[in-house]
N, C-alpha and C. Protein backbone atom coordinates (compact mmCIF):
# COMPACT_ATOMS: atom_id res chain seq x y z
N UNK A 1 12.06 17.84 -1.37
CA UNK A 1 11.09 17.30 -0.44
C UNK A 1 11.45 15.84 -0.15
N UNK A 2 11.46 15.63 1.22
CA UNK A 2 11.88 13.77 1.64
C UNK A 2 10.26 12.96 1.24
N UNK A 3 9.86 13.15 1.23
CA UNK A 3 8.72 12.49 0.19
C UNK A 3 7.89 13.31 -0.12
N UNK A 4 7.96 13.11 -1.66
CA UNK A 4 6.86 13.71 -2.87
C UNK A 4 6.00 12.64 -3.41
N UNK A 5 5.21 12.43 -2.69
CA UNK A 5 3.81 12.08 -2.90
C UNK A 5 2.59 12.88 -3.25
N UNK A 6 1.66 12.23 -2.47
CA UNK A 6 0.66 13.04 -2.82
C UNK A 6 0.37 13.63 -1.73
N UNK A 7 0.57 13.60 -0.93
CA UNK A 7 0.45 14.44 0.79
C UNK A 7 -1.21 14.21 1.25
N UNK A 8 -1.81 13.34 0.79
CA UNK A 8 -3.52 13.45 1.05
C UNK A 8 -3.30 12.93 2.67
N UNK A 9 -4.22 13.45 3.70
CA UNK A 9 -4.06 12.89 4.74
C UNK A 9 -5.35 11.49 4.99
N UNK A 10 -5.49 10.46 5.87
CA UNK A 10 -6.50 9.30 5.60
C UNK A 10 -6.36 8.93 7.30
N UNK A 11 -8.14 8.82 6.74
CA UNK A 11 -8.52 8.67 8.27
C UNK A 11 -8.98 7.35 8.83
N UNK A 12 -8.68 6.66 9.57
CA UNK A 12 -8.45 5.85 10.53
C UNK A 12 -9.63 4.95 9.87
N UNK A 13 -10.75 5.65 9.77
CA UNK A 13 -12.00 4.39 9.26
C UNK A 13 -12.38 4.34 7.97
N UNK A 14 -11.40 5.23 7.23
CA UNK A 14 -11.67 5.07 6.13
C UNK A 14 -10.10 3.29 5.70
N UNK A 15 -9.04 3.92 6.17
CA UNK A 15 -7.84 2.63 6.39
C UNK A 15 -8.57 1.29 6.52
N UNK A 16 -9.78 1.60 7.41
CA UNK A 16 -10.13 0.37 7.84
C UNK A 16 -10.84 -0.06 6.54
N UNK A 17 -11.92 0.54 6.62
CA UNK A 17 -13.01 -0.02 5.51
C UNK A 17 -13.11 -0.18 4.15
N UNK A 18 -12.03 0.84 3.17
CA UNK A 18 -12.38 1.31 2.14
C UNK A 18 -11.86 -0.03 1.21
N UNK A 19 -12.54 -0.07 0.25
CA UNK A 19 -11.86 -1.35 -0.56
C UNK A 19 -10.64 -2.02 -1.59
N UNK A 20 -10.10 -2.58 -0.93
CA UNK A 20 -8.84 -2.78 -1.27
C UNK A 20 -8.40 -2.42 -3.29
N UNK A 21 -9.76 -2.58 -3.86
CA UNK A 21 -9.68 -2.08 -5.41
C UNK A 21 -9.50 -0.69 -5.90
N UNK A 22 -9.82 0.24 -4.38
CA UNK A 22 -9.65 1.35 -4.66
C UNK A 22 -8.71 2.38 -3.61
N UNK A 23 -8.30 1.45 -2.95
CA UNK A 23 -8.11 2.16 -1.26
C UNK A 23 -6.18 1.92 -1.39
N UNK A 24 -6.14 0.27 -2.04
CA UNK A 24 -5.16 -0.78 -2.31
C UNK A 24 -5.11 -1.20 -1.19
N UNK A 25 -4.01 -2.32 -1.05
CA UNK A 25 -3.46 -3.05 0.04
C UNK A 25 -2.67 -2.91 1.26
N UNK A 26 -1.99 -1.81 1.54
CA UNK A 26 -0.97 -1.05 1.95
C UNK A 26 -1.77 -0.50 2.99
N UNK A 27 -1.90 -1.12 4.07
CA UNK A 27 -2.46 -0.68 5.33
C UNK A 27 -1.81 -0.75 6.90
N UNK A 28 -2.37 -0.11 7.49
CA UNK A 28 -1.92 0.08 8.98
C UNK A 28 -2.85 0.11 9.90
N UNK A 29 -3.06 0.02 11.44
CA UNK A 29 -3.83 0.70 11.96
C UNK A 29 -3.64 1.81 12.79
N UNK A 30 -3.99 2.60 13.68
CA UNK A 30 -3.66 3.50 14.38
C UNK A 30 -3.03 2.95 15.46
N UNK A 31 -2.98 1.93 15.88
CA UNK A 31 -2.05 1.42 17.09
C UNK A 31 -0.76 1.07 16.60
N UNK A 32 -0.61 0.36 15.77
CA UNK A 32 0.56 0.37 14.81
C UNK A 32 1.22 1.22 14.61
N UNK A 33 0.29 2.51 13.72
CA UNK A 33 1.25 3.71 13.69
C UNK A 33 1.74 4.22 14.85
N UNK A 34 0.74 4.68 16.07
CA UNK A 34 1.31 5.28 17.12
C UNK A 34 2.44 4.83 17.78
N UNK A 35 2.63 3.32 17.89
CA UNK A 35 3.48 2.25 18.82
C UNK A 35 4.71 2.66 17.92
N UNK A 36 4.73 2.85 16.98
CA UNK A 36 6.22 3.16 16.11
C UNK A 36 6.66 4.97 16.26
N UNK A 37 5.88 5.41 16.48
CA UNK A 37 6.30 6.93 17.44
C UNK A 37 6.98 7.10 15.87
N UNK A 38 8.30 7.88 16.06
CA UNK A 38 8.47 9.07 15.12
C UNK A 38 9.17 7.99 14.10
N UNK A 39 9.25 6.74 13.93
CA UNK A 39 9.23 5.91 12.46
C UNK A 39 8.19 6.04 12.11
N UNK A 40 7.24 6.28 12.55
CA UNK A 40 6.29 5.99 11.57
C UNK A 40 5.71 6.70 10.26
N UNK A 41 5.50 5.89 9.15
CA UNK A 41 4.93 6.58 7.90
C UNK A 41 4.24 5.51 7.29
N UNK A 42 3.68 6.15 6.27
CA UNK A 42 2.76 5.40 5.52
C UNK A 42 2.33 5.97 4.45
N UNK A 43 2.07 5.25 3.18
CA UNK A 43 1.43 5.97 1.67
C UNK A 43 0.72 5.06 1.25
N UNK A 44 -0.50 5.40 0.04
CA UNK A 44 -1.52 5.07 -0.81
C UNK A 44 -0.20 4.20 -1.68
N UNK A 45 -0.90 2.65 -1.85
CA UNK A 45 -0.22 1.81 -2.15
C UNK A 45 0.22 2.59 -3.88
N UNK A 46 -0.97 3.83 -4.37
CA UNK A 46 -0.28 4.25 -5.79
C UNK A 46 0.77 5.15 -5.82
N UNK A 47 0.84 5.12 -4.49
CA UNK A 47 1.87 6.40 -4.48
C UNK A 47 3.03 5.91 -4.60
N UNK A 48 3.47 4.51 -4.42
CA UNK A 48 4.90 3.62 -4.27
C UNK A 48 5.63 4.03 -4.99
N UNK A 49 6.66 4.21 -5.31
CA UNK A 49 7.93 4.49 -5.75
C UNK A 49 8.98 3.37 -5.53
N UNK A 50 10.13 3.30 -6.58
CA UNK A 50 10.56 1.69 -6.71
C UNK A 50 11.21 2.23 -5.26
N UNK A 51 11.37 1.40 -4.56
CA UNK A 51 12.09 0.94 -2.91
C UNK A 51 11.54 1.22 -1.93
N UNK A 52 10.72 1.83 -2.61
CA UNK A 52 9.20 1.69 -1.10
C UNK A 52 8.34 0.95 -0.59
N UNK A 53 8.11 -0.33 -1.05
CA UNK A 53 8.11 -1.56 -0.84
C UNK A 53 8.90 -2.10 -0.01
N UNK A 54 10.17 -2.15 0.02
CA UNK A 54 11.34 -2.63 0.69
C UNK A 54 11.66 -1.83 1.74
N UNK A 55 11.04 -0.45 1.67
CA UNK A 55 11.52 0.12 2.72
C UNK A 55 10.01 0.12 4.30
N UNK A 56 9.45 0.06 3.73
CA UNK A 56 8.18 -0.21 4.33
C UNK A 56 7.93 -1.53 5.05
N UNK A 57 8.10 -2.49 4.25
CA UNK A 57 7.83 -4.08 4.78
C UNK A 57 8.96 -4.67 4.67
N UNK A 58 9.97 -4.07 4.19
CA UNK A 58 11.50 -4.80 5.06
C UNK A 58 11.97 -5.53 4.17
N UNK A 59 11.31 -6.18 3.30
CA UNK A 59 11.47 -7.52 2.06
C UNK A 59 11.20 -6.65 0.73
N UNK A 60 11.71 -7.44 -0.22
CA UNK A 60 11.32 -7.32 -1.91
C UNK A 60 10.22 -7.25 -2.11
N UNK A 61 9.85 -6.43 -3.26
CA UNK A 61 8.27 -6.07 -3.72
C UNK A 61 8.06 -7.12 -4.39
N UNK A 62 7.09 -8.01 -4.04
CA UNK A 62 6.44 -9.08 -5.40
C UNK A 62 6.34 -8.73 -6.74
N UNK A 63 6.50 -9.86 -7.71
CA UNK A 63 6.25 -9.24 -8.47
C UNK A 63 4.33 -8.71 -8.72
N UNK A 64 3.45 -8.99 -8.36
CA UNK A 64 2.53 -8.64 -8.72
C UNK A 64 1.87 -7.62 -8.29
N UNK A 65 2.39 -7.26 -7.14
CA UNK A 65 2.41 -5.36 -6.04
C UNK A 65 3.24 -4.21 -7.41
N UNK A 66 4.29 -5.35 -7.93
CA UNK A 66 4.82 -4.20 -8.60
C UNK A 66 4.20 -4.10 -10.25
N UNK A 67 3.42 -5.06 -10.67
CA UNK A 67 2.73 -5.03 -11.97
C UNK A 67 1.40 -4.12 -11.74
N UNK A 68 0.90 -4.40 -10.52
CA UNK A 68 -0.27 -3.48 -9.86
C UNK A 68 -0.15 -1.93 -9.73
N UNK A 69 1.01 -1.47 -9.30
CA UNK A 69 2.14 -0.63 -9.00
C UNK A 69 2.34 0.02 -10.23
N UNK A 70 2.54 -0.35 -11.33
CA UNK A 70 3.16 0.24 -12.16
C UNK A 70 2.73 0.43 -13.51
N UNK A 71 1.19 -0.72 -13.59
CA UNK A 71 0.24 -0.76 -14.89
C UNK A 71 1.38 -1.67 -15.21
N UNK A 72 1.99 -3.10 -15.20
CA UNK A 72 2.98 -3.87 -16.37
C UNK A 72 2.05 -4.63 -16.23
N UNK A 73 1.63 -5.57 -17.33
CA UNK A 73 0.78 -6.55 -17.98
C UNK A 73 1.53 -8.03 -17.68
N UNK A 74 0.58 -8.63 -17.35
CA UNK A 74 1.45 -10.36 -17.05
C UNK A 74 1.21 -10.93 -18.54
N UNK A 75 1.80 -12.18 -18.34
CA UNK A 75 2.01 -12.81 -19.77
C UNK A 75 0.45 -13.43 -20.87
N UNK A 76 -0.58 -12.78 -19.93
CA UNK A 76 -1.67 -12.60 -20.57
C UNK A 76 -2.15 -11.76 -20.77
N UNK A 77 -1.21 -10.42 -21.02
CA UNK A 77 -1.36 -9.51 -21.01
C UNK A 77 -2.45 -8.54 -20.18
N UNK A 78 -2.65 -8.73 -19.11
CA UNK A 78 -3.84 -8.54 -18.14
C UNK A 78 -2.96 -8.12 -17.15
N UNK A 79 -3.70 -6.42 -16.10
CA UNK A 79 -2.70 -6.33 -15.14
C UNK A 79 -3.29 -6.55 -13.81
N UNK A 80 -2.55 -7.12 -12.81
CA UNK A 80 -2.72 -7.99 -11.61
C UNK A 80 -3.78 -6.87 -11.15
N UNK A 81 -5.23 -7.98 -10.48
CA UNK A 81 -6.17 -7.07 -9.29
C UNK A 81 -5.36 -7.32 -8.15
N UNK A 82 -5.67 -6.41 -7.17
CA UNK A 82 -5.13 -6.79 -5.69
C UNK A 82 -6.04 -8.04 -5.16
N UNK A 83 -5.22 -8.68 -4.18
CA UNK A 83 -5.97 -9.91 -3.72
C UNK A 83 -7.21 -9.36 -3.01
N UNK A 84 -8.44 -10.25 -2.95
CA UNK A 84 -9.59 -9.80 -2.35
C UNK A 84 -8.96 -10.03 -0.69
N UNK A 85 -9.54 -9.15 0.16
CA UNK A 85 -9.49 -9.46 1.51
C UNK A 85 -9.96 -10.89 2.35
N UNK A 86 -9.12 -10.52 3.00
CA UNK A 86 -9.97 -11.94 4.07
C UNK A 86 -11.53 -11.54 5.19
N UNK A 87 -11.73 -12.15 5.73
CA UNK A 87 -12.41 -11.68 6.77
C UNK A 87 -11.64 -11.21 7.75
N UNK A 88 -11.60 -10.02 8.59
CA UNK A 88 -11.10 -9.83 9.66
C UNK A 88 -9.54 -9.25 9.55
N UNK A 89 -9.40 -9.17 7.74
CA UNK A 89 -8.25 -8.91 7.54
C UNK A 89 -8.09 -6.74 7.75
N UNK A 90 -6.85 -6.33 7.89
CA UNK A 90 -7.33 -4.57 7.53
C UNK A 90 -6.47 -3.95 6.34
């Protein structure tokens, strides 16, 4: 299979609204997706797999997407929350 995920499908207002503690960070909107025609994809930020980060947003995974990502503990032994949203952010 070219991706083995979790195959759940997600709907447009849930992308929008749901909260980044449970939803994660890893978002799109429907104009976005559509405007990218048959590139387009997208996964539940738990679903990442190492180079899916890079393959998605083009750049290196932070390290704290990938401590989030993966359950690794920072040097206080505590593992990274996702950043709270902004206003107006999706």
């Amino acid at each position: 299979e070219a991706f083995p995920r979790c195959g759940e499908a997600v709907c447009w207002r849930c992308m929008k609204r749901a909260p980044r503690e449970s939803f994660g960070q890893v978002r799109t909107t429907k104009e976005e997706f559509e405007s990218l025609e048959e590139d387009a994809w997208w996964m539940h930020e738990h679903c990442f797999l190492d180079g899916d980060y890079k393959d998605y947003f083009g750049e290196s995974e932070p390290e704290d997407f990938w401590k989030r990502r993966t359950g690794a503990k920072d040097d206080e032994g505590e593992t990274p929350e996702a950043p709270k949203p902004r206003a107006g952010s999706i």
